[in-house]
Protein backbone atom coordinates (compact mmCIF):
# COMPACT_ATOMS: atom_id res chain seq x y z
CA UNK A 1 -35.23 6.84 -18.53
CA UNK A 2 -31.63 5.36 -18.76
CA UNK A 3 -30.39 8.65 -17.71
CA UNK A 4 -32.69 8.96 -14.77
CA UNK A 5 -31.46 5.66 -13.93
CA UNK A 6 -27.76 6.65 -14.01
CA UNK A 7 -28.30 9.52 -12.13
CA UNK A 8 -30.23 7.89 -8.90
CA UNK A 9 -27.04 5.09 -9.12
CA UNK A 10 -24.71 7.83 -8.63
CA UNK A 11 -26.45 9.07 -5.94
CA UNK A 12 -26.37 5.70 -4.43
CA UNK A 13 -22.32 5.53 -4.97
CA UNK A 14 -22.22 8.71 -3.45
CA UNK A 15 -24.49 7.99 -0.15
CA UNK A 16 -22.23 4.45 0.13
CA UNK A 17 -18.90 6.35 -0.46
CA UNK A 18 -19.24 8.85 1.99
CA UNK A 19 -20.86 6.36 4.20
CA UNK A 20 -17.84 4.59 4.75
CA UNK A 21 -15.55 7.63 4.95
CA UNK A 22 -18.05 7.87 8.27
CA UNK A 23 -17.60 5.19 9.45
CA UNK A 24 -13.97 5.23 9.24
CA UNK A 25 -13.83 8.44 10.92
CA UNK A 26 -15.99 7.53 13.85
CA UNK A 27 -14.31 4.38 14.40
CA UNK A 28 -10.93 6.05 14.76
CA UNK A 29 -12.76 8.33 16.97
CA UNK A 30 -13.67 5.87 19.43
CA UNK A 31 -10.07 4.08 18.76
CA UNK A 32 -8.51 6.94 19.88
CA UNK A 33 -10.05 6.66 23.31
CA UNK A 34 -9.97 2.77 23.85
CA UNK A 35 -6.48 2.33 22.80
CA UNK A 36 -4.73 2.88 25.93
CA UNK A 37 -7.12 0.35 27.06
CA UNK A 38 -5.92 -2.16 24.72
CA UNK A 39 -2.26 -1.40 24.74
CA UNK A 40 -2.14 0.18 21.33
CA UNK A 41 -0.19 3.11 21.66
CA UNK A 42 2.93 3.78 19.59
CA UNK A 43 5.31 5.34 22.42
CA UNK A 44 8.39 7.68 21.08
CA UNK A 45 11.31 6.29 20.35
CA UNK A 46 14.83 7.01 18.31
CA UNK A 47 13.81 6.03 15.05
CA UNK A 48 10.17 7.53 15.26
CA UNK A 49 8.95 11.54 14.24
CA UNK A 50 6.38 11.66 17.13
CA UNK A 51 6.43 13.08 21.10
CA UNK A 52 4.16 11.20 22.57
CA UNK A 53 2.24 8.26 23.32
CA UNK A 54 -0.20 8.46 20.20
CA UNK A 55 -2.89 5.22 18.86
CA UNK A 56 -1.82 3.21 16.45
CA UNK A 57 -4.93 1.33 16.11
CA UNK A 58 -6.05 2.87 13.20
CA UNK A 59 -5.75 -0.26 10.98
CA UNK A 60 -8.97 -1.57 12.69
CA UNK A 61 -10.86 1.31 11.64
CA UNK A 62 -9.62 1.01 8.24
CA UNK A 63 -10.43 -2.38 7.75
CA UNK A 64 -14.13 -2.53 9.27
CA UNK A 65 -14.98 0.48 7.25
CA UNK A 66 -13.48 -1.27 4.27
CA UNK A 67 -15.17 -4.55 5.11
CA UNK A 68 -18.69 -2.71 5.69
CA UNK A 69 -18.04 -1.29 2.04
CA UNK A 70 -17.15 -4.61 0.39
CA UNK A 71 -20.77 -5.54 2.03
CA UNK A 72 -22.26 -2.93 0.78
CA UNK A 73 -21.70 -2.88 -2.97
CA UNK A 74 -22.10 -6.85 -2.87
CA UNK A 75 -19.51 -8.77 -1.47
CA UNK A 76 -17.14 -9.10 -4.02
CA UNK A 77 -14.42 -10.55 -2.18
CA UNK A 78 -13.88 -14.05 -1.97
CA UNK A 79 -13.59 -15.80 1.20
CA UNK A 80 -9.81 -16.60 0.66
CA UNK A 81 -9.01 -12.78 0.06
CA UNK A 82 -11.15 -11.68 3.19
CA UNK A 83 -9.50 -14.20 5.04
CA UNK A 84 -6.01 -13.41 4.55
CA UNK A 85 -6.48 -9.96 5.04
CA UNK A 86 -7.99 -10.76 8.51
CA UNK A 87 -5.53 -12.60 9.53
CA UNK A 88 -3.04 -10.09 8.35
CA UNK A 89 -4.87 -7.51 10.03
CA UNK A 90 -4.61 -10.10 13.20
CA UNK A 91 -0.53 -10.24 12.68
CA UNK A 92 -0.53 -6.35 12.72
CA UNK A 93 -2.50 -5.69 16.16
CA UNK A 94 -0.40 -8.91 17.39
CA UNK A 95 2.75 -6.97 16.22
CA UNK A 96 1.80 -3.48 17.39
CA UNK A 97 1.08 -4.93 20.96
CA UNK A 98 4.17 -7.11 21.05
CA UNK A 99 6.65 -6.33 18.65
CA UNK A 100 7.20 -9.44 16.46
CA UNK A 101 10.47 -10.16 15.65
CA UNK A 102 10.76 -9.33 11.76
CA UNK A 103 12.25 -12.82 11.12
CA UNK A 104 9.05 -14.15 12.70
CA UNK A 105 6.63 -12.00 10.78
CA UNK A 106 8.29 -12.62 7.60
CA UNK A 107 7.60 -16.46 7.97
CA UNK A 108 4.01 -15.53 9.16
CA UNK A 109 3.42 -13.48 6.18
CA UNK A 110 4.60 -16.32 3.97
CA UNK A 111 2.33 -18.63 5.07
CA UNK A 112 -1.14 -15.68 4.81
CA UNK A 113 0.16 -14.93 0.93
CA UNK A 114 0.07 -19.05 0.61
CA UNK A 115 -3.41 -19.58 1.89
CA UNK A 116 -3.90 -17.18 -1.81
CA UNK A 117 -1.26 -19.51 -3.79
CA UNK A 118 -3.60 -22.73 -3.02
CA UNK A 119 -6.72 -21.00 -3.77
CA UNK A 120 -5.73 -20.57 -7.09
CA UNK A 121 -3.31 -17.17 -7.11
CA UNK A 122 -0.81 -16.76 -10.08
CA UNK A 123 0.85 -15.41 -12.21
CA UNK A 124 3.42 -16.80 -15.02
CA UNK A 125 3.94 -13.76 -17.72
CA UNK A 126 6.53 -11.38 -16.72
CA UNK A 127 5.26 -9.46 -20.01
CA UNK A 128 6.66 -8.99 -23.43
CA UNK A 129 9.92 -8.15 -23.64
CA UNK A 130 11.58 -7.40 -27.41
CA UNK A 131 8.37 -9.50 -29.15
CA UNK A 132 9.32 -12.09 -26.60
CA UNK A 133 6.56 -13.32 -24.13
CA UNK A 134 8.28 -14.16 -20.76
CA UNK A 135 6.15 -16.64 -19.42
CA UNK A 136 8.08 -19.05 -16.21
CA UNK A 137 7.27 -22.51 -14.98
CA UNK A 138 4.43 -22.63 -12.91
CA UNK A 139 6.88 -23.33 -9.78
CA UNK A 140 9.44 -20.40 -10.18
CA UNK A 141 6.41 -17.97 -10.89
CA UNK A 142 4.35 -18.78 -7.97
CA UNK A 143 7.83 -18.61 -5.73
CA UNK A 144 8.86 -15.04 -7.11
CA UNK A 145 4.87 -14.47 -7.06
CA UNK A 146 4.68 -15.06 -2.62
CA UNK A 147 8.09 -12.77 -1.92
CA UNK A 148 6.60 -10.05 -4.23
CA UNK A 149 3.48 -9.96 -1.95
CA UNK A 150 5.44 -10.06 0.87
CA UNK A 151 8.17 -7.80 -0.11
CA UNK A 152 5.34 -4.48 -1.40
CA UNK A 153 3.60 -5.58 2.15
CA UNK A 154 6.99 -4.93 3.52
CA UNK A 155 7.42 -1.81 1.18
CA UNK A 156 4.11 -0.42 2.65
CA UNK A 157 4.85 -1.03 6.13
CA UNK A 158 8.29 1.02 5.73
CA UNK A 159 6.68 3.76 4.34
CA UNK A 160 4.71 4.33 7.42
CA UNK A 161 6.89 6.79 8.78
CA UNK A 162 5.08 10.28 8.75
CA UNK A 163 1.80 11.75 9.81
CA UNK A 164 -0.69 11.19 6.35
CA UNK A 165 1.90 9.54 4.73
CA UNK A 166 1.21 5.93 4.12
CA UNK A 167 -2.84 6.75 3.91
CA UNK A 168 -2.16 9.66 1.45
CA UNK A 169 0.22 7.16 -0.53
CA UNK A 170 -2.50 4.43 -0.83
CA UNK A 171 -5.10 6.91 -1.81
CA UNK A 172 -3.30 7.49 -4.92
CA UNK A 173 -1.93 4.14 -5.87
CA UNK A 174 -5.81 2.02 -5.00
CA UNK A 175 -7.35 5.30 -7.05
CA UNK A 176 -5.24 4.46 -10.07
CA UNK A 177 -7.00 0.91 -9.83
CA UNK A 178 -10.82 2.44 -9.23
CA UNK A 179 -9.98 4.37 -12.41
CA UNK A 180 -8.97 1.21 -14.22
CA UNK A 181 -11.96 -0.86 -13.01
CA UNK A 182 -14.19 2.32 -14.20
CA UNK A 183 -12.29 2.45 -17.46
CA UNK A 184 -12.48 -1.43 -18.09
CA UNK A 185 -16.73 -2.01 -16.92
CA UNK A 186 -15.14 -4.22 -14.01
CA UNK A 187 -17.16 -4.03 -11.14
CA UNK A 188 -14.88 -5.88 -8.52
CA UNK A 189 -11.86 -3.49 -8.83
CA UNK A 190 -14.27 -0.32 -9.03
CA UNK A 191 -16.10 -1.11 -5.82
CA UNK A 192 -13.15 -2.94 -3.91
CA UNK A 193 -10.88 0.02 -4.54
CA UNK A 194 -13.27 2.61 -4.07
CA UNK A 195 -13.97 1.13 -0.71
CA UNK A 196 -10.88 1.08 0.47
CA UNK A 197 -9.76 4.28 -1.02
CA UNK A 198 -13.29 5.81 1.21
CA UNK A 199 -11.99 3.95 4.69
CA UNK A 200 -8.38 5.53 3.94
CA UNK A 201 -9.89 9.12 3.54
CA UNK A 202 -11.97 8.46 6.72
CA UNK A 203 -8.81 7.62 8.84
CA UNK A 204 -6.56 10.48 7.09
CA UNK A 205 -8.57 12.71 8.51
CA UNK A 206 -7.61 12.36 11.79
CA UNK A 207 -3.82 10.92 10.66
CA UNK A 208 -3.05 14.41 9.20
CA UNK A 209 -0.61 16.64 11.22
CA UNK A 210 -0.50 16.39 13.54
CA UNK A 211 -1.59 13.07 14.04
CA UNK A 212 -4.29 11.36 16.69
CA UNK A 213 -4.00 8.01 15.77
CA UNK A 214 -1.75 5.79 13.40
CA UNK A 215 -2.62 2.99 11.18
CA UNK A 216 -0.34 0.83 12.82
CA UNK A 217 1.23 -2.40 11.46
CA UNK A 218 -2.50 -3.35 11.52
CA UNK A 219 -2.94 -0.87 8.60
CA UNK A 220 0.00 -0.72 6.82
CA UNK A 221 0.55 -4.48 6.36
CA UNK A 222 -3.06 -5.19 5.27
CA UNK A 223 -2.75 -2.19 2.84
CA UNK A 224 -0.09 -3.67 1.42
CA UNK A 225 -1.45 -6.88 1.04
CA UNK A 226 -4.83 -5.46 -0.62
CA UNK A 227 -3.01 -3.11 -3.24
CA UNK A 228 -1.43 -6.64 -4.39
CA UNK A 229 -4.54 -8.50 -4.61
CA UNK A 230 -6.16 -5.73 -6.37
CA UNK A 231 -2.58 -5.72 -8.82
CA UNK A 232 -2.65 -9.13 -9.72
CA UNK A 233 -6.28 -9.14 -10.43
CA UNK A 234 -5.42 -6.13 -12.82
CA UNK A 235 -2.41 -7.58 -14.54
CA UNK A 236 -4.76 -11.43 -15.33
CA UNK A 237 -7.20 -9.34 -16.72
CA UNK A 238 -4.62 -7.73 -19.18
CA UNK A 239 -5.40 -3.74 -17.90
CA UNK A 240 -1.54 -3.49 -17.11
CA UNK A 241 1.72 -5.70 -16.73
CA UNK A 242 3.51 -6.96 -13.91
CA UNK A 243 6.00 -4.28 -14.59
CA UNK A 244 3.55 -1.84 -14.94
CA UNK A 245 2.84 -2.05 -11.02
CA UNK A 246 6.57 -1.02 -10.79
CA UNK A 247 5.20 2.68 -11.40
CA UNK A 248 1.67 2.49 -9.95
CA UNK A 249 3.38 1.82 -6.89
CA UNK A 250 6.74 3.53 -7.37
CA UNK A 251 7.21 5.25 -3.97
CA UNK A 252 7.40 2.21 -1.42
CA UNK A 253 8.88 0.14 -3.95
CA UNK A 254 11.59 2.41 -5.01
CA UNK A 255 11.95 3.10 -1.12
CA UNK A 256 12.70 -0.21 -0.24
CA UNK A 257 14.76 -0.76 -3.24
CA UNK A 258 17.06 2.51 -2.75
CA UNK A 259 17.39 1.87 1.34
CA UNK A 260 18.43 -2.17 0.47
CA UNK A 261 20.69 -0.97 -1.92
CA UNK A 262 22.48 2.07 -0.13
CA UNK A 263 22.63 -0.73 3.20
CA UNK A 264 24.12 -3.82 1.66
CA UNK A 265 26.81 -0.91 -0.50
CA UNK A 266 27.90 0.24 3.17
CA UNK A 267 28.29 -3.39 4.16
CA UNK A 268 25.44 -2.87 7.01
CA UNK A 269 22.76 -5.58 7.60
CA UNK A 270 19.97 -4.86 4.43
CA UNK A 271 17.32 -5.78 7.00
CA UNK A 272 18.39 -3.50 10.08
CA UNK A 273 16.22 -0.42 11.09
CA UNK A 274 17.05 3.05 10.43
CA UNK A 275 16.46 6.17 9.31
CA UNK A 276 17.55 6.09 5.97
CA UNK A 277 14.21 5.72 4.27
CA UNK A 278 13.03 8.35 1.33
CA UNK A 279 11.29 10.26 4.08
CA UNK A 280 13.76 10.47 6.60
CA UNK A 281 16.16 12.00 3.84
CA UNK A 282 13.24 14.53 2.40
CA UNK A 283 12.15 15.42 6.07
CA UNK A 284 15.66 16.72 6.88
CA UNK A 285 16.11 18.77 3.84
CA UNK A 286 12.89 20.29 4.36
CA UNK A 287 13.86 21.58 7.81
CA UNK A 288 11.85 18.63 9.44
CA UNK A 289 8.77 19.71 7.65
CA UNK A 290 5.74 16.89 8.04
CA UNK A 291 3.60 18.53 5.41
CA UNK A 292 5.96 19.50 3.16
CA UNK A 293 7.58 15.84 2.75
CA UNK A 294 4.35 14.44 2.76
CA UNK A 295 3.60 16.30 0.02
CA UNK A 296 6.55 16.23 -1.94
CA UNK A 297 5.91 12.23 -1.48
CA UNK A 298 2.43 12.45 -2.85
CA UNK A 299 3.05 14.39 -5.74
CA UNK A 300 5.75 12.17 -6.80
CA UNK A 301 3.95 9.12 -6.37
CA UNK A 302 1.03 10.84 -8.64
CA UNK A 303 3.33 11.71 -11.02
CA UNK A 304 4.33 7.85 -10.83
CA UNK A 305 0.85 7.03 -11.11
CA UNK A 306 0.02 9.13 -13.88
CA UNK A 307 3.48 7.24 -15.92
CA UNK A 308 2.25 4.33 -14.99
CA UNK A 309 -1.14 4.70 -16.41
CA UNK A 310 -0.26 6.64 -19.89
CA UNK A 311 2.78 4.77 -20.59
CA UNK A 312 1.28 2.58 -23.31
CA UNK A 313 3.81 0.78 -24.75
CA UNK A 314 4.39 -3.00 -26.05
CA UNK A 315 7.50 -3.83 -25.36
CA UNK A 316 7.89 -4.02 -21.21
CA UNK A 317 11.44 -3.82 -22.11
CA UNK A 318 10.71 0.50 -21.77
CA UNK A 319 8.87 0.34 -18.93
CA UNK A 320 11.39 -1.03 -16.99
CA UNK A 321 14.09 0.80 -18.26
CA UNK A 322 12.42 3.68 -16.77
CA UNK A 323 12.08 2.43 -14.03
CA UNK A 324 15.40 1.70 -13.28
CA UNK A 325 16.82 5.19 -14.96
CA UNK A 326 14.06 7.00 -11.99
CA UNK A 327 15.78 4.35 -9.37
CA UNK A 328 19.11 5.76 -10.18
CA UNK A 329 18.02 9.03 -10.19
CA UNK A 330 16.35 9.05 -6.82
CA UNK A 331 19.18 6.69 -5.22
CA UNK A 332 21.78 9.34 -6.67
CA UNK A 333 19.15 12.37 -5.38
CA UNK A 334 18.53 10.60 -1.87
CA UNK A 335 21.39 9.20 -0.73
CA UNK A 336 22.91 12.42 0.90
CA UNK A 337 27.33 11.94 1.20
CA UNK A 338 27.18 10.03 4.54
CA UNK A 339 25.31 7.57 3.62
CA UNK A 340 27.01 7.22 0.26
């Protein structure tokens, strides 16, 4: 009997999963239409791969089929969490219409992670490190806890520079965290995750190269934002540490890291656009390439993942030693003579 009962609840995750990859897919559909319409269209530029005027609406898609998911299995979001990530998705189709200035959207961004902060958000253990539990006033923590958020929401947004990549990069990284909700009974960060992980297949589809539609700032930033709910949920129920997210999500955040780093050495403004990122620099040496680099992207951040998911150790103190020797190796690897 149990097993019969097992088997018609897979069916059931199956007929939900694939539902929302549908409606993903048909929203981006119709998004690729109406965009025009709404003035979401991402038009060529210097510092952009496309040719042409191309929707970058996608985010909307994204988040409706994610939303319709979260419904589905239950609601398991709380109304502080689907409220930030509205109005996140909000600042995105604001930004993709009008270009916010970055100064502006940083401030904006502050005040969405906040609205988390007073509804109870935290975080004060940085993890063990040598038998030594590094636990910070309630204060600091909650200060470095906002600029984390808003920095990986940054990280995410950066990434966003290549047909498939940013979806294909969240696929992995929000899959790590269905496995851990699977592996750990717990049903929010199973469903959540697989929800999202459905709307982002749904969209890739028609994001793959070439590309009809882009997530837009409306996608990236709320990705961003939901891989870091999802992280500190995972990190207060003891399935990782805070530097264990340093792996799971390696690729933007080593991105980031490596393009700050190789900008501030040069004496250049840390903040200024370019196209210095990790997929710039992979994209020329693989003779402008989309698939190629986005692959070469996806398999490292798997093989992140994978680290980040095996390495079982005690002492944090390893972890992020690790991290910082692949940092160096990738900043030394990536950072081609001109730029050095």
């Amino acid at each position: 009997m149990s097993s019969q009962i097992s088997l018609e609840l897979d069916y059931k995750l199956f007929f939900l999963s694939v539902t929302i990859i549908i409606i993903s897919f048909v929203l981006s559909k119709i998004l690729i239409v109406i965009s025009p319409k709404l003035s979401l269209l991402a038009s060529p530029n210097k510092r952009t791969m496309h040719m042409q005027p191309t929707a970058n609406s996608g985010g909307i898609a994204i988040f409706i089929a994610f939303i319709s998911g979260n419904l589905c299995f239950g609601s398991l979001l709380n109304i502080a969490e689907i409220a930030v990530l509205f109005l996140t998705l909000c600042l995105g189709i604001y930004d993709d219409r009008n270009n916010v200035r970055s100064s502006h959207k940083l401030i904006i961004l502050i005040g969405i992670v906040l609205i988390l902060v007073f509804n109870g958000l935290s975080i004060q253990s940085l993890g063990n490190f040598v038998g030594y539990d590094l636990t910070l006033p309630f204060i600091v923590a909650e200060v470095i806890l906002v600029f984390s958020f808003v920095g990986f929401i940054n990280a995410m947004n950066l990434i966003d520079g290549l047909d498939g990549l940013a979806a294909s990069i969240g696929i992995i990284i929000i899959s790590s965290f269905a496995y851990m909700g699977y592996k750990y009974e717990d049903g929010f960060l199973f469903f959540t995750s697989l929800s999202y992980v459905c709307a982002l297949i749904g969209f890739f589809i028609l994001n793959w190269k070439p590309a009809k539609i882009f997530m837009g700032d409306s996608g990236s930033l709320v990705l961003g934002l939901f891989i870091a709910i999802i992280s500190v949920h995972s990190i207060k129920h003891d399935y990782i540490s805070p530097i264990s997210v340093l792996l799971l999500a390696a690729v933007p955040i080593l991105d980031t890291l490596i393009v700050l780093i190789r900008r501030i050495s040069r004496g250049k403004n840390p903040f200024a656009a370019d196209r210095t990122h990790i997929h710039h620099i992979i994209f020329g040496q693989q003779r402008k390439n989309v698939k190629v680099t986005v692959l070469i992207l996806a398999l490292i951040q798997l093989l992140f993942t994978s680290i980040g998911l095996g390495f079982k150790v005690r002492d944090d103190l390893v972890s992020l030693i690790v991290f910082i020797l692949m940092l160096t190796v990738f900043y030394l690897l990536l950072t081609p003579k001109k730029y050095s």
